[in-house]
N, C-alpha and C. Protein backbone atom coordinates (compact mmCIF):
# COMPACT_ATOMS: atom_id res chain seq x y z
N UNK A 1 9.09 16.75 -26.92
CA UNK A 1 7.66 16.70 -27.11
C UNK A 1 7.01 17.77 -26.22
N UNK A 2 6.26 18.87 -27.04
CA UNK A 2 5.47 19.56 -26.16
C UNK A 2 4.05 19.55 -25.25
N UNK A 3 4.25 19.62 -23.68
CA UNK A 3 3.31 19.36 -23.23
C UNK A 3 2.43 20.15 -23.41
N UNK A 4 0.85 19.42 -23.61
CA UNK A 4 -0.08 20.65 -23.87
C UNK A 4 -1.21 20.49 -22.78
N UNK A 5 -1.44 21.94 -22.37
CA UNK A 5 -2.38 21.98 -20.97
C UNK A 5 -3.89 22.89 -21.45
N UNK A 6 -5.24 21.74 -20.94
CA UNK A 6 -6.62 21.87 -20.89
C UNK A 6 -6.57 22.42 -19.33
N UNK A 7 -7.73 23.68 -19.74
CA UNK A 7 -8.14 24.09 -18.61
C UNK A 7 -10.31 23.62 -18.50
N UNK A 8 -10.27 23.41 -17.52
CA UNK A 8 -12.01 22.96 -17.60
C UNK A 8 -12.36 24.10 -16.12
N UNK A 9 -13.36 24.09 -16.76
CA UNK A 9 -14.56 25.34 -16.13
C UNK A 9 -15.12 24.87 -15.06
N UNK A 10 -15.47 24.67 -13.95
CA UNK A 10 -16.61 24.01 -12.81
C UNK A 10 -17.91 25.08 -12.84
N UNK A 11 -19.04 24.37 -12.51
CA UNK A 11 -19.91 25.18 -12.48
C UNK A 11 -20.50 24.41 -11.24
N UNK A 12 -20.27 24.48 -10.19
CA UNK A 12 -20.97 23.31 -9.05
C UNK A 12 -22.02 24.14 -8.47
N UNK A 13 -23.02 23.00 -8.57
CA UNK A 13 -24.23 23.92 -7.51
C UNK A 13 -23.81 23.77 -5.78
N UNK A 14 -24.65 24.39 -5.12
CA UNK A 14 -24.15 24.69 -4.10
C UNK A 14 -23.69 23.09 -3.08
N UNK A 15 -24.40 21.96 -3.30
CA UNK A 15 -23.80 20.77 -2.52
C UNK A 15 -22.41 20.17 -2.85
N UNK A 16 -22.05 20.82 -4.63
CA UNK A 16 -21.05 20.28 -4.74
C UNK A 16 -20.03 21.03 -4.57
N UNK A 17 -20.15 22.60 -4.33
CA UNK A 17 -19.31 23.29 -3.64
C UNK A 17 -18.93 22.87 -2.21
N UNK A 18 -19.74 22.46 -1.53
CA UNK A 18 -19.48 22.20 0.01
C UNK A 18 -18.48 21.12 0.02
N UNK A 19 -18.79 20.11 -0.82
CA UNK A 19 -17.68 18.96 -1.26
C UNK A 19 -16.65 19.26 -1.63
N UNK A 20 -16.42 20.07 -2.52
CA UNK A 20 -14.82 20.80 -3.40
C UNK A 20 -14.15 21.30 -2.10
N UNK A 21 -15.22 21.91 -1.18
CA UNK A 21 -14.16 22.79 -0.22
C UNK A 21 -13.55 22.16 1.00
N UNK A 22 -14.87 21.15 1.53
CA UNK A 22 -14.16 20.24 2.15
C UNK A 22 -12.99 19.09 1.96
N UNK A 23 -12.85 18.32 0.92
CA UNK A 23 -11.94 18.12 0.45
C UNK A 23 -10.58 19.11 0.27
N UNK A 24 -11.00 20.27 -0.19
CA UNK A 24 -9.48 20.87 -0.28
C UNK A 24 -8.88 21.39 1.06
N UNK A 25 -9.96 21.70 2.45
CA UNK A 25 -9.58 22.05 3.66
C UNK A 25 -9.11 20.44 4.17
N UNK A 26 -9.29 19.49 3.73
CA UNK A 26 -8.48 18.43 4.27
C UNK A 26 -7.53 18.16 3.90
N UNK A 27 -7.26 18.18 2.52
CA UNK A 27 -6.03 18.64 1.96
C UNK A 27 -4.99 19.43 2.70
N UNK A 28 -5.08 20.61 2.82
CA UNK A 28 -4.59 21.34 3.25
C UNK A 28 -4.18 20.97 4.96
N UNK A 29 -5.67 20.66 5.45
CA UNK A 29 -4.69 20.13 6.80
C UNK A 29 -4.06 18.93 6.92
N UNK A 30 -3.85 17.86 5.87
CA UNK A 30 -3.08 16.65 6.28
C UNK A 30 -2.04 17.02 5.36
N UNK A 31 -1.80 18.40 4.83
CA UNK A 31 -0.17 19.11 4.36
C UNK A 31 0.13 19.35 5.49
N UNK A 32 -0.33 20.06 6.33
CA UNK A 32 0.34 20.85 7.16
C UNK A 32 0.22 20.02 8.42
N UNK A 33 0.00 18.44 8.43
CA UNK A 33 0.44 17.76 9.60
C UNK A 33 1.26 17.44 9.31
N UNK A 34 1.95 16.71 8.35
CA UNK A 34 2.31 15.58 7.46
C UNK A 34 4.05 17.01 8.01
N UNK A 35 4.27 18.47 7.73
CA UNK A 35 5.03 19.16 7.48
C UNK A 35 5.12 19.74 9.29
N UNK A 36 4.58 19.34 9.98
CA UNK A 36 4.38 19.83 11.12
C UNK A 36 5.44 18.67 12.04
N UNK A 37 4.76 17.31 11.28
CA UNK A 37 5.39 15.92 11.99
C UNK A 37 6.93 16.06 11.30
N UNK A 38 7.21 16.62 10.07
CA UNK A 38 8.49 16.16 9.92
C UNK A 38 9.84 17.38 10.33
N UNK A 39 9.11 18.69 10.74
CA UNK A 39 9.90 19.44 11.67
C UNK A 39 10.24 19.37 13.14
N UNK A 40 9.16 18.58 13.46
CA UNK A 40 9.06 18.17 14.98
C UNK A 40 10.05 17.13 15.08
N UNK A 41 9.88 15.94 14.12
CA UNK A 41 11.07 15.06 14.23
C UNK A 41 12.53 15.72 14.11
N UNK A 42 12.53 16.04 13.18
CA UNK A 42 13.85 16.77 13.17
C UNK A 42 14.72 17.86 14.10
N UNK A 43 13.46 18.60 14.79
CA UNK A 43 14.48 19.03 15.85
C UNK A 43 14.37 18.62 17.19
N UNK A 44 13.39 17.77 17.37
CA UNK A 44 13.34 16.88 18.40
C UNK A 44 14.49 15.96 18.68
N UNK A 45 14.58 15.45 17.40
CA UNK A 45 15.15 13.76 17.23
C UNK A 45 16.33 13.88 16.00
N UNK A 46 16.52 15.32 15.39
CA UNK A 46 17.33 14.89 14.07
C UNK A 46 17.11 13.75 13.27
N UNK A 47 15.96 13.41 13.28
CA UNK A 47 15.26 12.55 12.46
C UNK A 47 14.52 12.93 11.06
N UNK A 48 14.88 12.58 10.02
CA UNK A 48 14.17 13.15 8.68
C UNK A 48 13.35 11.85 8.28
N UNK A 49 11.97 12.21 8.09
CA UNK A 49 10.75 11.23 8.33
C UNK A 49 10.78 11.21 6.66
N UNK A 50 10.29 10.14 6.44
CA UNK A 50 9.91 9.41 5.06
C UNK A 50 8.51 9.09 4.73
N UNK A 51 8.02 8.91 3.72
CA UNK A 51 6.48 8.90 2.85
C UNK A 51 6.06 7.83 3.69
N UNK A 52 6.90 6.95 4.95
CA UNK A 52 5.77 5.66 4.91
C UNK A 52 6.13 6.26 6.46
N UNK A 53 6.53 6.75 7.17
CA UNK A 53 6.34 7.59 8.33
C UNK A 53 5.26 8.59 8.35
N UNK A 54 5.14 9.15 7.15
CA UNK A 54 3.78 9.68 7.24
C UNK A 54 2.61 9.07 7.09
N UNK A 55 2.57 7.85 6.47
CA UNK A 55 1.20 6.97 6.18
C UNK A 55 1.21 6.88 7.73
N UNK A 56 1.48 6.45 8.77
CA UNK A 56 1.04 6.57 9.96
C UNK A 56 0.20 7.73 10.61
N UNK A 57 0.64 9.12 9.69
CA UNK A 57 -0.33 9.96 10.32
C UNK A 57 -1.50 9.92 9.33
N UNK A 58 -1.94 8.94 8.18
CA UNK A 58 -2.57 9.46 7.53
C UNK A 58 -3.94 8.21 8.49
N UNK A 59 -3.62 7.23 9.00
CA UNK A 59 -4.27 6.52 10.12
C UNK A 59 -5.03 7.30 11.04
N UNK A 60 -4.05 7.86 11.29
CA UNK A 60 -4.53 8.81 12.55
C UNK A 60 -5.46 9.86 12.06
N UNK A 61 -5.31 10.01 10.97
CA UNK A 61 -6.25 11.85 10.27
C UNK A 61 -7.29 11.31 9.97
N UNK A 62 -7.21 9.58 9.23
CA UNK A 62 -8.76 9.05 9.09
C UNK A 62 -9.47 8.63 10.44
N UNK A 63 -9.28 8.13 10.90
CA UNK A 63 -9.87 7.98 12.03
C UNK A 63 -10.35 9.52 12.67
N UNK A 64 -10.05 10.53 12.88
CA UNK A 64 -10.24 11.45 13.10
C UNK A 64 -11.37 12.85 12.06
N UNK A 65 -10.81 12.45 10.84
CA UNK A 65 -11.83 13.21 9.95
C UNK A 65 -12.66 12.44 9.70
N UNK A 66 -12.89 11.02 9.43
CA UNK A 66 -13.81 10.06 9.07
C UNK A 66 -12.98 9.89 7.50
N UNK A 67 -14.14 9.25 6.31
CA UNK A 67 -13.62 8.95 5.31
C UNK A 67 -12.86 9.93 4.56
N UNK A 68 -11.23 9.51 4.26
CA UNK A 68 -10.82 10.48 3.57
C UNK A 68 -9.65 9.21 2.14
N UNK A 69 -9.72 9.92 1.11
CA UNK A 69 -9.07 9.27 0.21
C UNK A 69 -8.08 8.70 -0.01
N UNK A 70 -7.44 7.46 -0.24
CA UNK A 70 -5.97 6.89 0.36
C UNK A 70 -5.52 7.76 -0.87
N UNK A 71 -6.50 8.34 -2.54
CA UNK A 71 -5.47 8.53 -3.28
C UNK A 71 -4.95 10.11 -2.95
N UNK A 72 -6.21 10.77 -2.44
CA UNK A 72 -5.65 12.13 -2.10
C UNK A 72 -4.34 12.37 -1.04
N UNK A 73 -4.24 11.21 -0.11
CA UNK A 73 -3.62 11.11 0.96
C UNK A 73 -1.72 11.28 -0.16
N UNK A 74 -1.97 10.38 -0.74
CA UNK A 74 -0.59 10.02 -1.48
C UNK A 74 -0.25 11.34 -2.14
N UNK A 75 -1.06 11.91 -3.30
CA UNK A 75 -0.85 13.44 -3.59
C UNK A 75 -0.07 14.09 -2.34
N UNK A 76 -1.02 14.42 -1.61
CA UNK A 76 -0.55 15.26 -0.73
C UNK A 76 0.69 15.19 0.01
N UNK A 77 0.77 13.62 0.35
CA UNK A 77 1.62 13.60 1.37
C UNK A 77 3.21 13.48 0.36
N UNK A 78 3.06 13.54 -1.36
CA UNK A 78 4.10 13.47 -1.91
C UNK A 78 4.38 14.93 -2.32
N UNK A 79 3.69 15.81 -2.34
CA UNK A 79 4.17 16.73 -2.35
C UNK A 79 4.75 17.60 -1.09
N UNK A 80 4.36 16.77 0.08
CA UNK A 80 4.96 17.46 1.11
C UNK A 80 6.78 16.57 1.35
N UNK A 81 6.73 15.77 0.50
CA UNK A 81 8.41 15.43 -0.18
C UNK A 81 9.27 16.58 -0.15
N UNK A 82 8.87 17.52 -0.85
CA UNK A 82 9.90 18.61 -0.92
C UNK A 82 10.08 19.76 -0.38
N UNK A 83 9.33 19.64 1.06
CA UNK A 83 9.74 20.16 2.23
C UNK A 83 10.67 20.58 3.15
């Protein structure tokens, strides 16, 4: 069965740009903790950290950024799986 891919256009005025970008700069930094924590374990500890080792840092990133999405959290932190 062939998958078929929609592309959609954004046209955001400027408040909802500030939103798109913040969101994706949090993104981006709870990749690069999430990939930060599981090199540190490993040559610290030879320890290879798992998806629910990282939900612990995702505690720590909310508390710290304020509200952030448990579903974006899961995206992210599953694509940092194949790290």
């Amino acid at each position: 069965m062939a998958t078929r891919r929609q592309t959609f256009r954004l046209y955001p005025n400027k408040e909802q740009e500030n939103k798109l970008f913040e969101a994706r700069r949090n993104h981006a930094y709870l990749y690069n903790a999430c990939v930060a924590h599981r090199r540190y374990e490993w040559k610290a500890n030879k320890k290879s950290i798992s998806y629910f080792d990282d939900s612990e840092l995702f505690t720590c990133f909310q508390k710290r950024m304020g509200r952030v999405c448990l579903h974006a959290f899961t995206i992210t932190a599953s694509h940092c799986k194949a790290c």
